[in-house]
N, C-alpha and C. Protein backbone atom coordinates (compact mmCIF):
# COMPACT_ATOMS: atom_id res chain seq x y z
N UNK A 1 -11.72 -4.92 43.44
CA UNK A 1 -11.76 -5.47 42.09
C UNK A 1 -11.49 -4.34 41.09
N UNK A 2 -10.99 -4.57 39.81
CA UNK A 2 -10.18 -3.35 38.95
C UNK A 2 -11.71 -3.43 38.24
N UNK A 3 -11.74 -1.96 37.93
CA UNK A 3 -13.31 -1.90 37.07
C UNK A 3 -12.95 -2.02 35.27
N UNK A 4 -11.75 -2.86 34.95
CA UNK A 4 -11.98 -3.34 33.81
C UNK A 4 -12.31 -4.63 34.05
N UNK A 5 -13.48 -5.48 32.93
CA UNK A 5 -13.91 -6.54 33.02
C UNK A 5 -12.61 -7.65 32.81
N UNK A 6 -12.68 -8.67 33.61
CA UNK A 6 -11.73 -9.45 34.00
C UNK A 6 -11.50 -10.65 32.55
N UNK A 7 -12.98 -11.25 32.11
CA UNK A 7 -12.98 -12.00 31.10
C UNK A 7 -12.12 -11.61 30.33
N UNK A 8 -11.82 -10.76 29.11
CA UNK A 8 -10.73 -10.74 28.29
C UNK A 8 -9.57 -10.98 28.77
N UNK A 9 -8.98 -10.75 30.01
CA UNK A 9 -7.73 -11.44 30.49
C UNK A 9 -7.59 -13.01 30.72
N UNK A 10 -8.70 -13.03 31.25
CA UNK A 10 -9.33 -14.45 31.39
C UNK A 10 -9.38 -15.33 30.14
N UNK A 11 -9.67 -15.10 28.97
CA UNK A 11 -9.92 -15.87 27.63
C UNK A 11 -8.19 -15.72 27.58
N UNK A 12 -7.64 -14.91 27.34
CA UNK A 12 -6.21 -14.90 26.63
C UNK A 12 -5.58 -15.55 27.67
N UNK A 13 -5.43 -15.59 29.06
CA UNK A 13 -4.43 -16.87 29.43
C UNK A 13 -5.23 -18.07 29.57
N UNK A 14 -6.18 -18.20 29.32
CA UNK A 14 -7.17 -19.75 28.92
C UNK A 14 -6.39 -20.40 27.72
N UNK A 15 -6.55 -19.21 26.50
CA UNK A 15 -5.67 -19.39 25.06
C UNK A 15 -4.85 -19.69 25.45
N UNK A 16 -3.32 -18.98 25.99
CA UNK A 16 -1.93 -19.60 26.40
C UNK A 16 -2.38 -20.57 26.95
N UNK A 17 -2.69 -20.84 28.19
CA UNK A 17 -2.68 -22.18 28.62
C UNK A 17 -2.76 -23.03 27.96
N UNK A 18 -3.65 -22.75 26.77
CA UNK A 18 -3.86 -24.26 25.80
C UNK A 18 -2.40 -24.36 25.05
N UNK A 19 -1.46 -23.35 24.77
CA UNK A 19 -0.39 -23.29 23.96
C UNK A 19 1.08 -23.93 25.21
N UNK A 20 0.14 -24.17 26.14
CA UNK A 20 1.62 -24.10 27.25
C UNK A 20 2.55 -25.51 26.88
N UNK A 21 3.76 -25.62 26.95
CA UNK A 21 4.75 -26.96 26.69
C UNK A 21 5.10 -27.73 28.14
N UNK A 22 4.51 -28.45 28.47
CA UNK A 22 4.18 -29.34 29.76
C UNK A 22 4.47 -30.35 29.06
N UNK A 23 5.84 -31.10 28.35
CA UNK A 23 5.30 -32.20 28.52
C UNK A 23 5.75 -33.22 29.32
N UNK A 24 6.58 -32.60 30.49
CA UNK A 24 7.29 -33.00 31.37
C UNK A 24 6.43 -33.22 32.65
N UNK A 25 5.84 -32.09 33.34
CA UNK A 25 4.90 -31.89 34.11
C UNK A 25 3.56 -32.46 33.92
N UNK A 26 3.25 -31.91 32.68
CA UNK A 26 1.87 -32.58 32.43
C UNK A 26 1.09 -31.06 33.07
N UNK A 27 1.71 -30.09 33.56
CA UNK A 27 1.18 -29.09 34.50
C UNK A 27 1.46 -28.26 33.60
N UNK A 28 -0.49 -27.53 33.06
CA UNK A 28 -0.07 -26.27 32.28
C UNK A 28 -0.74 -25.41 32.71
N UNK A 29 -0.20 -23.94 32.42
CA UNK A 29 -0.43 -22.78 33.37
C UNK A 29 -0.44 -21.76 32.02
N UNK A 30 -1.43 -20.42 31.85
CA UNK A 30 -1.57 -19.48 31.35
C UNK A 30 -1.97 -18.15 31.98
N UNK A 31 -1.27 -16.97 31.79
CA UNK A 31 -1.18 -16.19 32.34
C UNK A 31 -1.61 -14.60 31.71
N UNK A 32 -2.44 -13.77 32.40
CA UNK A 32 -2.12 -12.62 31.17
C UNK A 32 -1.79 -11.22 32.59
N UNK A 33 -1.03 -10.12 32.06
CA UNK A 33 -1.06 -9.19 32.83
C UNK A 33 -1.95 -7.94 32.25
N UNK A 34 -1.90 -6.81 32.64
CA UNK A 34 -2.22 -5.83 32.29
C UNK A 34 -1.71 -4.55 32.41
N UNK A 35 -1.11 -3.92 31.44
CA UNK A 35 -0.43 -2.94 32.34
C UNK A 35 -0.69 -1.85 32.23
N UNK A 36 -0.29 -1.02 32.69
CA UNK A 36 -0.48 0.74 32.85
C UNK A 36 -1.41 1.14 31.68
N UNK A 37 -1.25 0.91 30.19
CA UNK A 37 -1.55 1.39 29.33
C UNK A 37 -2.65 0.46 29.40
N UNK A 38 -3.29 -0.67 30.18
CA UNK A 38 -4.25 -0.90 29.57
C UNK A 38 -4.25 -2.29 28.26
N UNK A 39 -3.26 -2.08 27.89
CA UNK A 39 -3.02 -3.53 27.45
C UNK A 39 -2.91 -4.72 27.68
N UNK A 40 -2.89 -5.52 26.93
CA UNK A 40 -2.95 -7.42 27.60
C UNK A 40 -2.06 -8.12 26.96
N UNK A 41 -1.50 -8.57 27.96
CA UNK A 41 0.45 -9.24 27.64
C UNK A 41 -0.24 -10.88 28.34
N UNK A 42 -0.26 -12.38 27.47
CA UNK A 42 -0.60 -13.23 27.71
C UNK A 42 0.88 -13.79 27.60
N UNK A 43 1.20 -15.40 28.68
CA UNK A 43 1.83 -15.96 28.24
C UNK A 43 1.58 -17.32 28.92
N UNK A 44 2.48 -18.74 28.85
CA UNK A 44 2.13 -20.00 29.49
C UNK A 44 3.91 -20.52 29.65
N UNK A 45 3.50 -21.54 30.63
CA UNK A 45 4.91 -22.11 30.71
C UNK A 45 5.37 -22.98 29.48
N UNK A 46 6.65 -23.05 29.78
CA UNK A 46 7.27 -23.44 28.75
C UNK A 46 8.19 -24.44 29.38
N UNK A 47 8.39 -25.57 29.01
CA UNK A 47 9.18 -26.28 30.31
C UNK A 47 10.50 -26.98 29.10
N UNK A 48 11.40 -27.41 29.84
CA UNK A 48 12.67 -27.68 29.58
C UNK A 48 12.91 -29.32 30.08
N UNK A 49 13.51 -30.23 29.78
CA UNK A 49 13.80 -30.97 30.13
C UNK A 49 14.81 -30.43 31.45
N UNK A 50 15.70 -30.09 30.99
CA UNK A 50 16.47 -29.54 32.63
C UNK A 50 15.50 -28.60 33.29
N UNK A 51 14.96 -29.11 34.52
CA UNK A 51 13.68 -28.09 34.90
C UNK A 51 14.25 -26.71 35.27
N UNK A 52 15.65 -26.24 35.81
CA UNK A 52 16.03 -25.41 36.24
C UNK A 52 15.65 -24.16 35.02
N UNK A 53 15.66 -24.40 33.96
CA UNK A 53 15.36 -23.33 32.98
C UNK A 53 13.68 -23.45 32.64
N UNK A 54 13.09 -24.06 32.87
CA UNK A 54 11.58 -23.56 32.73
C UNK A 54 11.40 -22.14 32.82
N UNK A 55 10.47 -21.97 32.16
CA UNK A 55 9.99 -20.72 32.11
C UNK A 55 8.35 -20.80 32.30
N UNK A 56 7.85 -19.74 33.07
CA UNK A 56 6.84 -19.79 33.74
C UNK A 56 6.06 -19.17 33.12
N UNK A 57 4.61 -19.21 32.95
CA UNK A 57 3.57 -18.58 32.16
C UNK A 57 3.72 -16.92 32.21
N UNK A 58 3.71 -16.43 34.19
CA UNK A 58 3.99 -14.94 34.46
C UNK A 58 5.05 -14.70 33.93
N UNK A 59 6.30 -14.89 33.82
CA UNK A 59 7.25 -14.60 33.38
C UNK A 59 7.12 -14.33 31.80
N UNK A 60 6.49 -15.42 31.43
CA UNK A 60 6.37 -15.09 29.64
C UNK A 60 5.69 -14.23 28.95
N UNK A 61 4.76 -14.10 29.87
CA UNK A 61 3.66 -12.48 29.74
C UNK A 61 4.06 -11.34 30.04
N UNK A 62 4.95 -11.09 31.51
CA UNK A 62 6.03 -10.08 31.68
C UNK A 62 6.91 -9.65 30.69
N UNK A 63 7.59 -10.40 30.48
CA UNK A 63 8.59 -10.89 28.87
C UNK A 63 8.17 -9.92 28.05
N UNK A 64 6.58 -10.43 27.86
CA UNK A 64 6.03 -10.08 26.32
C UNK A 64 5.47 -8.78 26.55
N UNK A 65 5.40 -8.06 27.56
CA UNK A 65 5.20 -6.79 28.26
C UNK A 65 6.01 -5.81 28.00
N UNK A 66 7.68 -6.17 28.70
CA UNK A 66 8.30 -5.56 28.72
C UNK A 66 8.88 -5.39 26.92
N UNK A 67 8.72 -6.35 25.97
CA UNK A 67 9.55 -6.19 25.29
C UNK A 67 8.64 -5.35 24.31
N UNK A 68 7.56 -5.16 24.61
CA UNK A 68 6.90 -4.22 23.87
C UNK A 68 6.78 -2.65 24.46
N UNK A 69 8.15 -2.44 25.44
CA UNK A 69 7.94 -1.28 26.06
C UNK A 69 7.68 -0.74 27.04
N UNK A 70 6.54 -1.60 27.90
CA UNK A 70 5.66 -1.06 29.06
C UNK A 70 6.46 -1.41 30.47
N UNK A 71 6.25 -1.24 31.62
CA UNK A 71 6.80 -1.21 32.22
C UNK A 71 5.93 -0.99 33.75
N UNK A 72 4.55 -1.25 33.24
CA UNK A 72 4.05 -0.95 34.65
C UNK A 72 2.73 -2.30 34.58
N UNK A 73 2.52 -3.17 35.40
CA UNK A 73 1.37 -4.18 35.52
C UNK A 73 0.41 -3.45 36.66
N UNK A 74 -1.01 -3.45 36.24
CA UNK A 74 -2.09 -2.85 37.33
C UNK A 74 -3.03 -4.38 37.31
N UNK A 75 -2.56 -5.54 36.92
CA UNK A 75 -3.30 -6.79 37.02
C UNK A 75 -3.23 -7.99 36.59
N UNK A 76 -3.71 -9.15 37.48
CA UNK A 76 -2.77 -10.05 36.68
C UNK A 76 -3.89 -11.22 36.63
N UNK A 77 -3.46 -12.26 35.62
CA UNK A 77 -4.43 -13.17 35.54
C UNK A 77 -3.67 -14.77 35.53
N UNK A 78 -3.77 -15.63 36.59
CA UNK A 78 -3.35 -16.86 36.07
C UNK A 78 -4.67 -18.18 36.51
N UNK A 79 -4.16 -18.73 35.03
CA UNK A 79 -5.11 -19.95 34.86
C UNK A 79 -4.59 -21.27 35.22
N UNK A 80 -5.16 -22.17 36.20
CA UNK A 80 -4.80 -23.61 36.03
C UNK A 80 -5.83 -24.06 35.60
N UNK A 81 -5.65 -25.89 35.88
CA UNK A 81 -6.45 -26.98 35.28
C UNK A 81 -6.51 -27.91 36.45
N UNK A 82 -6.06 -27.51 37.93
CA UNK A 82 -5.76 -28.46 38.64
C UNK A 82 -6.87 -27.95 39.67
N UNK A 83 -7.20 -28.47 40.65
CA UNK A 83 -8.43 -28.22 41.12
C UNK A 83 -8.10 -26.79 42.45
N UNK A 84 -7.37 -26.63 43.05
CA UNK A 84 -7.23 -25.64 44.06
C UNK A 84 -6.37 -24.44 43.03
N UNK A 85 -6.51 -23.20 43.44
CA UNK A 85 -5.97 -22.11 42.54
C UNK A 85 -4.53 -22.28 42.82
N UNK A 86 -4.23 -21.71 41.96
CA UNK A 86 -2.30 -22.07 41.72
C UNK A 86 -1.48 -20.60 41.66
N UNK A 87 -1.58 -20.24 43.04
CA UNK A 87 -0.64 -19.25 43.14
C UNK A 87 0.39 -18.87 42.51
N UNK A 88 1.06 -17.83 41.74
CA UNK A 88 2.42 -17.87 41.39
C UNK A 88 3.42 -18.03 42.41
N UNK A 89 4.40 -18.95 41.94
CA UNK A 89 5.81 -19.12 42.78
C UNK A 89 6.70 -18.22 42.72
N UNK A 90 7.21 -18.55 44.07
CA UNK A 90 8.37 -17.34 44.65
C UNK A 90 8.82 -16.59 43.56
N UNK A 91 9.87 -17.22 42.30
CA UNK A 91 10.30 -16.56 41.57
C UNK A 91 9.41 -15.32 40.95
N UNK A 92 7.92 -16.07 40.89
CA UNK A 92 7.42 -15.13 39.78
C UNK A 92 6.35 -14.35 40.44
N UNK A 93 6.48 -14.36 41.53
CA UNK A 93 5.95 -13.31 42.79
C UNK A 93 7.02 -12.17 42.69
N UNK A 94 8.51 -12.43 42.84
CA UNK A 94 9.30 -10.96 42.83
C UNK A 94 9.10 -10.58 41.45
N UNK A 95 9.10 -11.35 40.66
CA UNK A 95 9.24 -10.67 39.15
C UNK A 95 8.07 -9.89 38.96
N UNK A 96 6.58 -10.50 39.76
CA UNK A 96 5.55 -9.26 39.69
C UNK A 96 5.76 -8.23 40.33
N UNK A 97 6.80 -8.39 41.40
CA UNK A 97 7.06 -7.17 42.28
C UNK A 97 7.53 -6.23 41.74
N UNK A 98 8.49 -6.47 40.71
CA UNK A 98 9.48 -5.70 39.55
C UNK A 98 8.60 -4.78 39.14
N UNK A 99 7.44 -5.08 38.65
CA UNK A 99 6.36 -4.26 37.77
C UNK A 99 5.60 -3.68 38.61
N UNK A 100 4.75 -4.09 39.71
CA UNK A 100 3.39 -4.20 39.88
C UNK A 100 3.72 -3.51 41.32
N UNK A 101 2.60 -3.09 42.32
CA UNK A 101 2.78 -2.74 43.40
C UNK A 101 1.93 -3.74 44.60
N UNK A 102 1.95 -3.53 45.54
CA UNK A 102 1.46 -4.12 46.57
C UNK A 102 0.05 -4.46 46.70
N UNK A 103 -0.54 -3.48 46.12
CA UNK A 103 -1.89 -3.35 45.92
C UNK A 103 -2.37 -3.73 44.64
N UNK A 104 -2.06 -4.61 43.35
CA UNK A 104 -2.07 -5.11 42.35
C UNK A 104 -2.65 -6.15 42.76
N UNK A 105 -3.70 -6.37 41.94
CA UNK A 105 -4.67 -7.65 42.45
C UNK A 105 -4.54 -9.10 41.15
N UNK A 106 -4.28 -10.02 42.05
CA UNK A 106 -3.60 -11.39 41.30
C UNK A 106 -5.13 -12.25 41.46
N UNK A 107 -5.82 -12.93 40.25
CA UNK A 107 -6.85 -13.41 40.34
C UNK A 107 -6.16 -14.74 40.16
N UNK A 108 -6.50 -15.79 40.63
CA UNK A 108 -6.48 -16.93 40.65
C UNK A 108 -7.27 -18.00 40.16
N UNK A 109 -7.68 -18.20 38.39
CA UNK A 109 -8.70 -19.07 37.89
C UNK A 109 -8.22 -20.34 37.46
N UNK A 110 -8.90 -21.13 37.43
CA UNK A 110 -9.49 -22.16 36.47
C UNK A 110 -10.12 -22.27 35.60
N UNK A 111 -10.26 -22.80 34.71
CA UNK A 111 -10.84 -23.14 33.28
C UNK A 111 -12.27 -22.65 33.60
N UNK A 112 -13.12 -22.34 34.44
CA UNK A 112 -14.52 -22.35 35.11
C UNK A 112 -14.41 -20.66 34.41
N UNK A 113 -13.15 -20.07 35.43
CA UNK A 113 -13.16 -19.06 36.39
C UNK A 113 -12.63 -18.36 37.01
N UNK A 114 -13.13 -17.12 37.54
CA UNK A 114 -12.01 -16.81 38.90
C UNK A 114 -12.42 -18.00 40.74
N UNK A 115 -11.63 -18.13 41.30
CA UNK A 115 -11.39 -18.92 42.00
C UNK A 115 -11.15 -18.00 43.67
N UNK A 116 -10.57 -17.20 43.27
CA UNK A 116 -9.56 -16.67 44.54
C UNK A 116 -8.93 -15.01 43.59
N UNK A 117 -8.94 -14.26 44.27
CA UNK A 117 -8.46 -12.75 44.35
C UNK A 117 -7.50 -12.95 45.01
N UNK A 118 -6.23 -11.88 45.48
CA UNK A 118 -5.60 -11.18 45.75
C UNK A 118 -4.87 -10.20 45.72
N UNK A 119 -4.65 -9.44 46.82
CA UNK A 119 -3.28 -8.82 46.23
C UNK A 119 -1.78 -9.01 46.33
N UNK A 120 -0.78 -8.37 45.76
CA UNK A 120 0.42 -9.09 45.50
C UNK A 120 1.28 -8.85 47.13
N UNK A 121 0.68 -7.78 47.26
CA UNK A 121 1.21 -8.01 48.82
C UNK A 121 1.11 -9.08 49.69
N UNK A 122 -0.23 -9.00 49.74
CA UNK A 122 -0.68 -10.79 50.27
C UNK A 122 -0.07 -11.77 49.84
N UNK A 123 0.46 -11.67 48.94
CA UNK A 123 1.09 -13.08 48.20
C UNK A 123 2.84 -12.91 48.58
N UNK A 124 3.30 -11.54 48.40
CA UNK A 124 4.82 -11.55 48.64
C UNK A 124 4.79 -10.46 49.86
N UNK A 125 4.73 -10.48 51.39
CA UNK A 125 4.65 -9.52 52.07
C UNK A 125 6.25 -9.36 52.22
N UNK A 126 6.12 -8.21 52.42
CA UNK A 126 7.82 -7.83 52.82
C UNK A 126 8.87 -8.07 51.76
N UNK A 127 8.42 -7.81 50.66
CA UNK A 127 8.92 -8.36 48.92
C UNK A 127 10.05 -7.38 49.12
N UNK A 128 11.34 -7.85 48.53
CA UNK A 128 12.67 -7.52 48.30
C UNK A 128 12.66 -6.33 46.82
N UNK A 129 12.68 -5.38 47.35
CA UNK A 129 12.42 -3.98 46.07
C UNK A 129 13.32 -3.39 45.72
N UNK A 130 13.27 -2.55 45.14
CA UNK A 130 14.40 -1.15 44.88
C UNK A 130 14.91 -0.51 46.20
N UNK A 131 13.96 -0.15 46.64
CA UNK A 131 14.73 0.35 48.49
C UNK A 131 15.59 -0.62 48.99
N UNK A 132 15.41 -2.01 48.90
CA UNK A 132 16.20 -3.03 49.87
C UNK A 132 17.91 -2.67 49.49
N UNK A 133 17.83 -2.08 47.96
CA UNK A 133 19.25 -1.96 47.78
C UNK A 133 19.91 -1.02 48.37
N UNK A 134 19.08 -0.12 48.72
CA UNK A 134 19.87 1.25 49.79
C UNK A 134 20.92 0.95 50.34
N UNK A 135 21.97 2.01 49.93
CA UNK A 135 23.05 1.36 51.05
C UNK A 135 23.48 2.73 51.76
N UNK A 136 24.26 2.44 52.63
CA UNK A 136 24.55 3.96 53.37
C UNK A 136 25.87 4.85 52.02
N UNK A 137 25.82 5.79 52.57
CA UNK A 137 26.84 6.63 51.42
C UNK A 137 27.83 7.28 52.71
């Protein structure tokens, strides 16, 4: 467990979640990361009528991460409303991979709570990185 207290990540993707645009799904999701510096990058999905462009809560907090500079996540927070914890999907498993390392711990809450821990390894083993691009010379 990261020895910063989890609640403040916890309230701010509770907040997004309440801001998330579901009104397609009806499925809303809020997210916050944390990164290197210690800061808190919140975001929620955003959905599209063409679902192919949705945008995902992690992604929108990444987003709001990167565009303020940072470049490194040491934690992550996502919130559902649905009763079993709601893992991030494939997409937004590599996109934590982008930032975060193997050992980056992904909490899994509900409106309660935390629910479920992990780490991102556990969640993406054998994740497609910067090395995979190696090529011979």
């Amino acid at each position: 467990m990261s020895p910063e207290p989890l609640e403040p990540m916890l309230d701010l993707a509770r907040h997004a979640l309440t801001n998330a645009h579901a009104p397609y799904s009806r499925f809303r999701i809020g997210a916050c990361v944390r990164s290197g510096s210690g800061r808190l990058y919140a975001g929620c999905n955003v959905e599209n009528v063409s679902y192919p462009v949705t945008q995902c809560a992690e992604a929108t907090a990444i987003g709001a991460m990167v565009a303020a500079g940072e470049r490194q996540i040491v934690e992550v927070v996502i919130v559902s409303e649905g009763a079993e914890p709601c893992p991030p999907c494939g997409r937004c498993r590599q996109q934590l991979a982008e930032f975060a390392s193997p050992q980056t711990r992904v909490h899994l809450c509900g409106p309660e709570g935390l629910r479920l821990s992990a780490t991102l390894g556990e969640l993406l083993p054998m994740a497609f990185g910067p090395n995979s691009l190696n090529r011979p010379t």
